[in-house]
C-alpha atoms as a PDB file:
ATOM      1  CA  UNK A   1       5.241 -23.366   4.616  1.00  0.00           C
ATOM      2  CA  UNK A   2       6.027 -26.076   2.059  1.00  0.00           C
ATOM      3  CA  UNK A   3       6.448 -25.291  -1.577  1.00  0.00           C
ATOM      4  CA  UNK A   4       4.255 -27.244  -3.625  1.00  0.00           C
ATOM      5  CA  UNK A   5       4.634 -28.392  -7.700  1.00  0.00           C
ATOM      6  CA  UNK A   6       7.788 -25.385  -8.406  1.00  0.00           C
ATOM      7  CA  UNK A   7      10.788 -26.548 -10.236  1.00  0.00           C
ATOM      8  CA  UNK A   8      13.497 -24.055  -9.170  1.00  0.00           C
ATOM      9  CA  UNK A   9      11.073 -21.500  -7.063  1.00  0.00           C
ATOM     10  CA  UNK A  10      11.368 -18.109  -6.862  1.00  0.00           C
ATOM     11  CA  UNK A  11      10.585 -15.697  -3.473  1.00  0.00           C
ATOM     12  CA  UNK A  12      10.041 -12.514  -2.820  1.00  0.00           C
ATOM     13  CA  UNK A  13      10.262  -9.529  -0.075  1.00  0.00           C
ATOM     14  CA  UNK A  14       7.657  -6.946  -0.711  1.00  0.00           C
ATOM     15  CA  UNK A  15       9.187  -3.891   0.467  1.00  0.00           C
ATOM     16  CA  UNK A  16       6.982  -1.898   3.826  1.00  0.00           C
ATOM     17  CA  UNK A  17       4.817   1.350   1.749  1.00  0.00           C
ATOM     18  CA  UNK A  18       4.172   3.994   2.919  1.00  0.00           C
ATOM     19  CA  UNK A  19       2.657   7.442   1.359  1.00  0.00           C
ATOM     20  CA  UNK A  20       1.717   7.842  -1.931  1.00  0.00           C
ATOM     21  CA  UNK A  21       1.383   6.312  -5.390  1.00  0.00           C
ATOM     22  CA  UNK A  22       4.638   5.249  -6.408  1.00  0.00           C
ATOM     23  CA  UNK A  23       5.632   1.473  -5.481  1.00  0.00           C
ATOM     24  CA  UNK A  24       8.751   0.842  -3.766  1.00  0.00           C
ATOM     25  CA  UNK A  25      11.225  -2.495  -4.459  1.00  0.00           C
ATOM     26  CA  UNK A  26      10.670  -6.320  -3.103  1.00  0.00           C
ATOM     27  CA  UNK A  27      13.708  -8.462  -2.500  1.00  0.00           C
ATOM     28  CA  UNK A  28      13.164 -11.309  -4.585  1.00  0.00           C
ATOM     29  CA  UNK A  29      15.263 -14.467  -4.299  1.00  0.00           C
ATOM     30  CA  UNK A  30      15.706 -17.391  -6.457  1.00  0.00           C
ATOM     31  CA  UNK A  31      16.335 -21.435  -4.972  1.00  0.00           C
ATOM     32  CA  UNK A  32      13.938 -24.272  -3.955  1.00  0.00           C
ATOM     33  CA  UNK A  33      13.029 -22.113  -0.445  1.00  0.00           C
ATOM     34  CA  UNK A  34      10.551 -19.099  -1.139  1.00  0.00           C
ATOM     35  CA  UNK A  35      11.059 -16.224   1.667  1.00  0.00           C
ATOM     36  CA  UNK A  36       7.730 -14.563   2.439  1.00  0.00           C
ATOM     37  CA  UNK A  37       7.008 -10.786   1.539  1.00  0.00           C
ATOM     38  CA  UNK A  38       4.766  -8.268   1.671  1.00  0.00           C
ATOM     39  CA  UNK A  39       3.123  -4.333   1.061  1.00  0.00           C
ATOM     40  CA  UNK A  40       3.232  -4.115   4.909  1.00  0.00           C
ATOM     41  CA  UNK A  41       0.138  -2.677   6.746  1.00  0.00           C
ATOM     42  CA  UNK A  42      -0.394   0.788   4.969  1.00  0.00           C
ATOM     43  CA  UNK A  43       3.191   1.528   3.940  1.00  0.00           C
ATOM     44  CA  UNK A  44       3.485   2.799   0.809  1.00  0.00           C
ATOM     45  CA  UNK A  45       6.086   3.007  -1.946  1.00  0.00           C
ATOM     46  CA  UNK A  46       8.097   6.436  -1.650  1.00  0.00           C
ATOM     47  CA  UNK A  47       8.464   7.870   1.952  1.00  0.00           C
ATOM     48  CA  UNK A  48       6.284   9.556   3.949  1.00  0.00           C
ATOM     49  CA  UNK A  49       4.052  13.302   4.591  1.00  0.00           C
ATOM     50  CA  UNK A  50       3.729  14.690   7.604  1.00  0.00           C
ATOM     51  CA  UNK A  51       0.501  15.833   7.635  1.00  0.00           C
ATOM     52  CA  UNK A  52      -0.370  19.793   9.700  1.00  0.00           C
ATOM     53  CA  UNK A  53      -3.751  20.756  10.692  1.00  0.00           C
ATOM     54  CA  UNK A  54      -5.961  23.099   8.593  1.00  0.00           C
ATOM     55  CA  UNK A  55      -8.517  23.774  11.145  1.00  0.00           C
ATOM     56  CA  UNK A  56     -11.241  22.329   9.063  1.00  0.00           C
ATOM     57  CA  UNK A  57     -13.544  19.967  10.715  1.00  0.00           C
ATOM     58  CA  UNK A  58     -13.860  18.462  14.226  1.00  0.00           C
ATOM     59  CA  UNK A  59     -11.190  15.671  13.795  1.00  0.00           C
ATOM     60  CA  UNK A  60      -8.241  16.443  11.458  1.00  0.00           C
ATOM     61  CA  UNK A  61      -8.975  14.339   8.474  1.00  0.00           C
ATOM     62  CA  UNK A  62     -11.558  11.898   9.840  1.00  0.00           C
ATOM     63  CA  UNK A  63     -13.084   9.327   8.447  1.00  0.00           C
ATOM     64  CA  UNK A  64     -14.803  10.280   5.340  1.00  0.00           C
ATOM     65  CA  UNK A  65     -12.832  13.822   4.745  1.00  0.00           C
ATOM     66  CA  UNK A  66     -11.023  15.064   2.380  1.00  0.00           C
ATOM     67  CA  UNK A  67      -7.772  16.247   1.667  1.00  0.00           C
ATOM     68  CA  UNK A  68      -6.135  18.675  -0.791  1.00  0.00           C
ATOM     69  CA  UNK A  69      -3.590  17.482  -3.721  1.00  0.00           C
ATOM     70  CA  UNK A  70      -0.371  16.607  -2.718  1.00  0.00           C
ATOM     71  CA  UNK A  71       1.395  14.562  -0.157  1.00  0.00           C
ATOM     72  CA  UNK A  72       3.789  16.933   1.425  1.00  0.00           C
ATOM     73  CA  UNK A  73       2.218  19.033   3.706  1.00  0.00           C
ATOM     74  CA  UNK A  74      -1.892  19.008   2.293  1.00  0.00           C
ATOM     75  CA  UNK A  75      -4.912  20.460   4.080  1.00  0.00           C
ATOM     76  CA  UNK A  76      -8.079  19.106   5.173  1.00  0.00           C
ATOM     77  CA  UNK A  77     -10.958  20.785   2.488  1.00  0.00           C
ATOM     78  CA  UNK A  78     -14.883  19.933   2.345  1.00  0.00           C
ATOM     79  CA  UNK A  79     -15.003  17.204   0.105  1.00  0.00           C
ATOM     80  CA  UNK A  80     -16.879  19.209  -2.191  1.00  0.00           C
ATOM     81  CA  UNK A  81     -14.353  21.906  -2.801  1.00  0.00           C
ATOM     82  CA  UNK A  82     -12.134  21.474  -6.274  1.00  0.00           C
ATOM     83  CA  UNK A  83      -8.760  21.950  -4.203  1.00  0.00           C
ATOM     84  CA  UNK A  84     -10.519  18.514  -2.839  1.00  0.00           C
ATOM     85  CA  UNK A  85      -8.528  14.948  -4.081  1.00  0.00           C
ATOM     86  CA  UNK A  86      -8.486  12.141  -2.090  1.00  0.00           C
ATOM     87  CA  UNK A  87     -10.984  10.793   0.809  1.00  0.00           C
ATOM     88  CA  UNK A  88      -9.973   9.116   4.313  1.00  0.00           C
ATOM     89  CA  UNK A  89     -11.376   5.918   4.124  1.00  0.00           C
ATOM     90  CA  UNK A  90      -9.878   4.689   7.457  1.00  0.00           C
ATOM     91  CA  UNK A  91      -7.853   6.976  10.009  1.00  0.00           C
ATOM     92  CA  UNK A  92      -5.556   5.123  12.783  1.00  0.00           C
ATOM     93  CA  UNK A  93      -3.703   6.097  16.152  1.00  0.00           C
ATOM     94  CA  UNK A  94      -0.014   5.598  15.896  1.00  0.00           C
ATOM     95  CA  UNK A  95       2.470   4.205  13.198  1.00  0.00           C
ATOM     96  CA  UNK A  96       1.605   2.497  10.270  1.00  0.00           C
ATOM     97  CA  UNK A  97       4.203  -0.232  10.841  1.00  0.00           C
ATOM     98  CA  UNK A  98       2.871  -1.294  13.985  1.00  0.00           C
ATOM     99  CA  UNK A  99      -1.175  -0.506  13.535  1.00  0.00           C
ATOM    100  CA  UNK A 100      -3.888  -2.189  11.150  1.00  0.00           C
ATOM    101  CA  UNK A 101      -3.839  -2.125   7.326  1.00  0.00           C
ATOM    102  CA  UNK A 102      -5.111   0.045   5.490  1.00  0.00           C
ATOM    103  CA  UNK A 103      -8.624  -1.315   3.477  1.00  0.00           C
ATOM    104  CA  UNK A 104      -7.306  -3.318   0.251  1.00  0.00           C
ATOM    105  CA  UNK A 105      -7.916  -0.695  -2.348  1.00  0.00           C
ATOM    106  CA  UNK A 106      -6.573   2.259  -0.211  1.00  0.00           C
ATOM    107  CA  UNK A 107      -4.293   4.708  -3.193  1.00  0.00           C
ATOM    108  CA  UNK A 108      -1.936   6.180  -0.449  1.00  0.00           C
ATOM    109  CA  UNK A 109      -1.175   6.745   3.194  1.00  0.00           C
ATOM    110  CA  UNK A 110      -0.602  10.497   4.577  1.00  0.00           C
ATOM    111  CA  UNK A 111       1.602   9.621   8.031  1.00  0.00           C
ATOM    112  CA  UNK A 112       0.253  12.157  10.727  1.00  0.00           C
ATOM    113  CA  UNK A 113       2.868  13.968  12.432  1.00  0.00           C
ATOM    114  CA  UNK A 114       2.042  14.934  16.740  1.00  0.00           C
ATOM    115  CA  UNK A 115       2.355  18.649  16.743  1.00  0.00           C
ATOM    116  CA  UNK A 116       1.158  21.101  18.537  1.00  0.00           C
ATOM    117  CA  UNK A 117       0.320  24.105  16.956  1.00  0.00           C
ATOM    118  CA  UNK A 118      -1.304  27.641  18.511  1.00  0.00           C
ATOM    119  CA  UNK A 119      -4.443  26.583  17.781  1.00  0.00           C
ATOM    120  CA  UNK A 120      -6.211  23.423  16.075  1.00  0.00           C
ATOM    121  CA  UNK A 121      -9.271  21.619  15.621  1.00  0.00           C
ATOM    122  CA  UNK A 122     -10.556  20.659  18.898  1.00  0.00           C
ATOM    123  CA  UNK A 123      -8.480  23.723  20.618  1.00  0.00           C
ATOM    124  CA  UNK A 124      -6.243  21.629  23.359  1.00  0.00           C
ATOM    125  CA  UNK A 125      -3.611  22.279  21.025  1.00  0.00           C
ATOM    126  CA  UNK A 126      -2.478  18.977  19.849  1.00  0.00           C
ATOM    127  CA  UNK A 127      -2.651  16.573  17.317  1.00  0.00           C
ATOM    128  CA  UNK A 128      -2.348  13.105  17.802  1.00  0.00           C
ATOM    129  CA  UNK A 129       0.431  10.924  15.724  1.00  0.00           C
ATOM    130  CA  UNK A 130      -1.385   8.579  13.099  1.00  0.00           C
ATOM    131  CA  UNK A 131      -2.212   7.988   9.924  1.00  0.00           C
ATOM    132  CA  UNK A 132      -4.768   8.323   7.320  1.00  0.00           C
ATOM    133  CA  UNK A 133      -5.574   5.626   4.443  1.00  0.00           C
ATOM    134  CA  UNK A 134      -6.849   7.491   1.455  1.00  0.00           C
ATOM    135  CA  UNK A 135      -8.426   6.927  -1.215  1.00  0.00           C
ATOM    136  CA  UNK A 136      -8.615   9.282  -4.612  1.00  0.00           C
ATOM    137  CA  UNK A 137     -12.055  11.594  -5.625  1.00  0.00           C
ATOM    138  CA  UNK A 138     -10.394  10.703  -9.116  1.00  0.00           C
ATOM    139  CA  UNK A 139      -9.206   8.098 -11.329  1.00  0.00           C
ATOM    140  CA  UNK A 140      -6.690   6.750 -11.558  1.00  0.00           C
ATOM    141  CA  UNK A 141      -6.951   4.620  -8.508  1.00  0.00           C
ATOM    142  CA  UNK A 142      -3.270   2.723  -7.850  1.00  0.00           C
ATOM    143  CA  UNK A 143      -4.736   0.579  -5.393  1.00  0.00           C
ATOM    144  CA  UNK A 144      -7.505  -1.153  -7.393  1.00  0.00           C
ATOM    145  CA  UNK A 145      -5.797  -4.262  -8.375  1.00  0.00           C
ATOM    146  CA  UNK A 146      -3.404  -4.205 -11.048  1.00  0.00           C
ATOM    147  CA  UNK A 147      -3.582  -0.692 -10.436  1.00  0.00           C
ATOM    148  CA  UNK A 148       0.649  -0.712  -9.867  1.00  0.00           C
ATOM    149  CA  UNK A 149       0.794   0.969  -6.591  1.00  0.00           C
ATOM    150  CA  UNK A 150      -1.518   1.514  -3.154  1.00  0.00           C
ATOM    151  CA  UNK A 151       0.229   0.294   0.050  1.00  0.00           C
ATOM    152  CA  UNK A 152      -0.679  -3.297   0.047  1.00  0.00           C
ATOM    153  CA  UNK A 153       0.056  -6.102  -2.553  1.00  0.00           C
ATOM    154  CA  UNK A 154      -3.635  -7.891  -3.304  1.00  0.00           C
ATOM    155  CA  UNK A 155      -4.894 -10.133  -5.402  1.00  0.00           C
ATOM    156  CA  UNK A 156      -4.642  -8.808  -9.097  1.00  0.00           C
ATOM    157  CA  UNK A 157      -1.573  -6.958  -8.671  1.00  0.00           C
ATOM    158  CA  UNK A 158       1.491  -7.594 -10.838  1.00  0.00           C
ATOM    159  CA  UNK A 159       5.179  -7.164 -10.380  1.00  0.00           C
ATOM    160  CA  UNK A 160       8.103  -6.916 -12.350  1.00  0.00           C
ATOM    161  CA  UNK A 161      11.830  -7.532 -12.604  1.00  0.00           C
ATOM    162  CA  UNK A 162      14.132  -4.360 -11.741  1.00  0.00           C
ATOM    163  CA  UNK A 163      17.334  -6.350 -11.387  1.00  0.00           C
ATOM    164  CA  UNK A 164      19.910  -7.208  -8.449  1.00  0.00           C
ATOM    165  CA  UNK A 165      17.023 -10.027  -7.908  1.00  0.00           C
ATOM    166  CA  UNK A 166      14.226  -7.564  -6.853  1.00  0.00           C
ATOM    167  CA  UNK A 167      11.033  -6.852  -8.036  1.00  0.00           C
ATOM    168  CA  UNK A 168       8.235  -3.965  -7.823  1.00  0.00           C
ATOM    169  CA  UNK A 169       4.726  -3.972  -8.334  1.00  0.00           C
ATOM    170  CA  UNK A 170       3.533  -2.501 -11.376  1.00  0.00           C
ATOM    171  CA  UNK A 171       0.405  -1.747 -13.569  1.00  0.00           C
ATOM    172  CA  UNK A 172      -1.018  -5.534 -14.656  1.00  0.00           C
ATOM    173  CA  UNK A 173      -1.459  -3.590 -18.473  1.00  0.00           C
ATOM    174  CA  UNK A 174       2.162  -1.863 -18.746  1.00  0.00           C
ATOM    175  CA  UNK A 175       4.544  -2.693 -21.648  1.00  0.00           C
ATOM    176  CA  UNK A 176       8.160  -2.572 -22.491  1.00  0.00           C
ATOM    177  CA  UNK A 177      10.755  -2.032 -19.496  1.00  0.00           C
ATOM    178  CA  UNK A 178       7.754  -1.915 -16.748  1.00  0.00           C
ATOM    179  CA  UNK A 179       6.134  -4.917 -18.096  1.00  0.00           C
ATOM    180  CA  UNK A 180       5.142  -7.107 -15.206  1.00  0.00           C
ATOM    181  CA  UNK A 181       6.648 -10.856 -14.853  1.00  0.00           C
ATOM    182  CA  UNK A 182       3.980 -12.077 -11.929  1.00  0.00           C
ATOM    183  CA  UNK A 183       0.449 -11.710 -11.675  1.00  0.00           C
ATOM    184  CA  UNK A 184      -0.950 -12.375  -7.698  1.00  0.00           C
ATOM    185  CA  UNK A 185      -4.287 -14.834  -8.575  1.00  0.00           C
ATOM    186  CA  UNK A 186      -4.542 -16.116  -5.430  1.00  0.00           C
ATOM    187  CA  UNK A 187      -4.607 -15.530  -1.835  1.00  0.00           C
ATOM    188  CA  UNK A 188      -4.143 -18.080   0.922  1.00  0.00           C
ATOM    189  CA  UNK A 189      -3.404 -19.271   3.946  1.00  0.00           C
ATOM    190  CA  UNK A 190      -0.562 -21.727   3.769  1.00  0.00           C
ATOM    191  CA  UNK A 191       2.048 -21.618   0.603  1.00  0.00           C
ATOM    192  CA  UNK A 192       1.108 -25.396  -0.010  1.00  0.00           C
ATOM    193  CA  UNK A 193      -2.468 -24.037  -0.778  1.00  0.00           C
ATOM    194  CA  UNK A 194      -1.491 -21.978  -4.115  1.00  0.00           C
ATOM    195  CA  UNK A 195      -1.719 -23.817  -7.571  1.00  0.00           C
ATOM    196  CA  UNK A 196       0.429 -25.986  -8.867  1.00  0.00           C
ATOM    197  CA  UNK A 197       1.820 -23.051 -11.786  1.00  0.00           C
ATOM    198  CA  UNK A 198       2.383 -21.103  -8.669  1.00  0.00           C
ATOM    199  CA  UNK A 199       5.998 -19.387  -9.440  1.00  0.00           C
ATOM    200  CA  UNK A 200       6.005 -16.615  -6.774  1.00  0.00           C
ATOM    201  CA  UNK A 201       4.871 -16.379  -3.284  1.00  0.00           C
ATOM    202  CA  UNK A 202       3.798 -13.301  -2.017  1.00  0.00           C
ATOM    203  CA  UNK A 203       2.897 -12.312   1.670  1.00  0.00           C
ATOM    204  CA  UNK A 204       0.326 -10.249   2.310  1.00  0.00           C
ATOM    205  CA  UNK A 205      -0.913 -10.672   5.516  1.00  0.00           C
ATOM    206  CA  UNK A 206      -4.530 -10.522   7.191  1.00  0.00           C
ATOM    207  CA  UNK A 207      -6.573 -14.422   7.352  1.00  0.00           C
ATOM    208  CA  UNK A 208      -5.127 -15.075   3.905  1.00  0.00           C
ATOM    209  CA  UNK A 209      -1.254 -13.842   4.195  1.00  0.00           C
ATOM    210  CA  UNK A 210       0.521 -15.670   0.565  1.00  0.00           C
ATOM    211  CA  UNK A 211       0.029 -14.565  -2.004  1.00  0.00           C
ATOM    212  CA  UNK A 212       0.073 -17.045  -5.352  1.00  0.00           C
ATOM    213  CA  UNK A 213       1.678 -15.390  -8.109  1.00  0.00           C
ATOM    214  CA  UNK A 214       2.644 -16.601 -11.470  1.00  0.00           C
ATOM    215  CA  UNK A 215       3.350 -15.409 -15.063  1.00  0.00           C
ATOM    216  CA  UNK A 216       1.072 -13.045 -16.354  1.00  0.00           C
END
């Protein structure tokens, strides 16, 4: 990709997120080349849960479940119990890293650990390893854009300067130390594509994988 109307570019590596609301670091890198970056497909910012079985429905958190507060170790609850906080808005086989992304405005990923436990939903005893994109009952929603966390970078999300030249996404509307110093406005496919005020490319994969980002 060619950089296109940037005096002294800058890039940036979004860091791989996986699990809940906090956003991890990108790499960021200053000079006339711009290295690509991005949220990864439904990583999110501070490590991961492994996820056990509460018995509770069919499928262990299936599409349109719920799960209880927390990332460490949560349940599966009807979705119209108060210990319920977050929905499954997509459920996948296998590792993050290597399987889809999770839907744009997903808040968090719960990682799904293969156990096998005396007895579980379906009763063979197992439960597959995956993971679950969810999505909060609850404001407020990190992975709405500008939001300042969720496992992907979008359109509308910010980032800002945390030294040793890296950056981390954070919320489009915070002040002082966390202000942000890049707002994402565009998404394309090819680097040459953003605007001209373009000062930060940003990958973020799918048909549209760079993102545009410039100055708040």
């Amino acid at each position: 990709m060619r950089e296109r109307g940037v005096a002294g570019g800058l890039c940036a590596l979004s860091a791989v997120l996986v699990a809940a609301v906090l956003s991890g670091a990108l790499t960021a890198c200053h000079g006339a080349s711009v290295g690509p970056a991005g949220k990864g497909a439904g990583g999110e910012p501070a490590g991961s849960a492994e996820v056990r079985p509460s018995g509770y429905g069919a499928v262990f958190l299936a599409v349109g479940e719920c799960s209880s507060f927390g990332t460490v170790d949560p349940t599966e609850v009807p979705c119209d119990s108060e210990r319920a906080a977050a929905r499954v808005v997509a459920r996948e086989g296998g590792r993050a890293s290597a399987g889809p992304p999770c839907p744009a405005t997903t808040d968090f990923v719960l990682h799904i650990s293969e156990r096998r436990p005396a007895a579980d939903e379906d009763g063979d005893g197992a439960v597959p390893l995956g993971y679950a994109c969810m999505r909060r009952l609850q404001p407020p929603h990190p992975g709405d854009p500008g939001g300042g966390g969720g496992p992907r970078t979008i359109v509308g999300d910010c980032v800002r300067d945390i030294g040793d030249g890296r950056v981390r996404e954070a919320a489009c509307d915070a002040e002082g130390e966390r202000a942000p110093r890049f707002k994402v406005v565009e998404a394309v496919a090819d680097r040459a594509d953003c605007p001209a005020s373009t000062r930060l490319y940003v990958r973020l994969g799918g048909a549209h994988p760079v993102g545009c980002a410039r100055p708040p």
